[in-house]
Protein backbone atom coordinates (compact mmCIF):
# COMPACT_ATOMS: atom_id res chain seq x y z
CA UNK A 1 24.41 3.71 -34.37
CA UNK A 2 22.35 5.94 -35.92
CA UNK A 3 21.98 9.88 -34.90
CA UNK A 4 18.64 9.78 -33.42
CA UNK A 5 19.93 6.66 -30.93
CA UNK A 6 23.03 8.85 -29.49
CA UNK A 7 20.29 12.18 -29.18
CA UNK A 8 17.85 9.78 -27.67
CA UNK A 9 20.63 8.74 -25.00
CA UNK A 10 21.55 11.96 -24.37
CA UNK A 11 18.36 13.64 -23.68
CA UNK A 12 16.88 10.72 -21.76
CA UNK A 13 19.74 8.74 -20.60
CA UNK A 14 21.92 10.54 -18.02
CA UNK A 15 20.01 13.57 -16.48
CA UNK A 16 16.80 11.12 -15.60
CA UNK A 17 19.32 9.10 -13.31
CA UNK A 18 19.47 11.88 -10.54
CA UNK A 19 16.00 12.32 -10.48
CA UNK A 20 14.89 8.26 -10.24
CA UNK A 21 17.47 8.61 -7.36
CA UNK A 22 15.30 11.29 -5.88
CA UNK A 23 12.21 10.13 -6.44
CA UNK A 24 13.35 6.79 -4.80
CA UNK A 25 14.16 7.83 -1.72
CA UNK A 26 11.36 10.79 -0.99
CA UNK A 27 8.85 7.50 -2.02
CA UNK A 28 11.10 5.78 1.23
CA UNK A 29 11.34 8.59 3.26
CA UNK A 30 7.40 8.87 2.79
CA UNK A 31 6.75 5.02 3.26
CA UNK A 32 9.31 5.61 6.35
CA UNK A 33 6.76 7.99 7.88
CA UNK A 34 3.89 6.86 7.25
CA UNK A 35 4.81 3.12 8.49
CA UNK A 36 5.85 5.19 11.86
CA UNK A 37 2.37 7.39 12.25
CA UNK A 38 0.05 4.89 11.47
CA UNK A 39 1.65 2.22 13.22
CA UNK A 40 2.80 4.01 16.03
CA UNK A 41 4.23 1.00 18.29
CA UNK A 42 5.46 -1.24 15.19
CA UNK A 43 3.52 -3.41 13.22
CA UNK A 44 2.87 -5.45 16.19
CA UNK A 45 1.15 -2.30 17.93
CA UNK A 46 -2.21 -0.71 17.35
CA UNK A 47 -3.33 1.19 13.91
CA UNK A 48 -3.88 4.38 14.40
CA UNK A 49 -6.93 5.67 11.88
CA UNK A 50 -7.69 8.70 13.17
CA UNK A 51 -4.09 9.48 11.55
CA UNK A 52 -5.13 7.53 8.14
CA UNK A 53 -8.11 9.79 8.09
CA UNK A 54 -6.82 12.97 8.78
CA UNK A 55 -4.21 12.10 5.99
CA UNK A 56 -6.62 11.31 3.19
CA UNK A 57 -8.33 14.67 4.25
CA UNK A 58 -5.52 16.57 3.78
CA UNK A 59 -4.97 15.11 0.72
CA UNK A 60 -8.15 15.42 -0.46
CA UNK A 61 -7.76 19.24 0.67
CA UNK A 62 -4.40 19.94 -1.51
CA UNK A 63 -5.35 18.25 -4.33
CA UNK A 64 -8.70 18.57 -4.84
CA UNK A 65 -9.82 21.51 -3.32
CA UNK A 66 -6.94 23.31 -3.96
CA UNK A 67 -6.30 24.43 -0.14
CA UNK A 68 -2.64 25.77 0.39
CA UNK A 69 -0.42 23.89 2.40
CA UNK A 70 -0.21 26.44 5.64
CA UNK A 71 -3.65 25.89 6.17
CA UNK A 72 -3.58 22.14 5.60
CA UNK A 73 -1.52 21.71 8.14
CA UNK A 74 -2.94 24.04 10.82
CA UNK A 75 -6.46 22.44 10.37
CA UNK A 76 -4.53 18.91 10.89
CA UNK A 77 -2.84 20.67 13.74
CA UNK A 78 -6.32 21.42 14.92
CA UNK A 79 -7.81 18.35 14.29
CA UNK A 80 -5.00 16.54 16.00
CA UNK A 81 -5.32 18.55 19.52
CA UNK A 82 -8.98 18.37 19.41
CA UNK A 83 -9.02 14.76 19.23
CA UNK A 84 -6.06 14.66 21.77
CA UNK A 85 -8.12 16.61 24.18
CA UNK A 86 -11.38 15.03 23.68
CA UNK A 87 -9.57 11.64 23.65
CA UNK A 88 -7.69 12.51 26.84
């Protein structure tokens, strides 16, 4: 085993384990809650895409437009009781 094999382990081997482990489950915890928003009665209910679209705006808002997160989720706030009340 050569030197550069046991550095290779050691800087890529161990201390990425914790963070697959992480990244896992905030990938489930976000399927989780999305599956549950969009889908608000199970699979077998309706699809709720006034949810989808006020989803992809907000991500089009933090990631492209560079919006801060507070007011992200205050204009989905808004969005969500405006549609709520206009809805009924």
């Amino acid at each position: 085993m050569s030197v550069f094999t046991n550095l290779r382990r050691r800087l890529f081997g161990k201390p990425l384990d914790p963070l697959d482990t992480k990244t896992r489950r905030h990938i489930a915890l976000a399927a989780f809650f999305a599956w549950h928003v969009l889908w608000p009665g199970g699979f077998g209910g309706r699809f709720d895409a006034f949810s989808l679209v006020v989803g992809l705006a907000a991500l089009a808002a933090l990631w492209r437009y560079k919006v801060g997160i507070i007011p992200v989720i205050f204009a989905c706030g808004a969005a969500g009781l405006l549609y709520r009340l206009v809805s009924g």
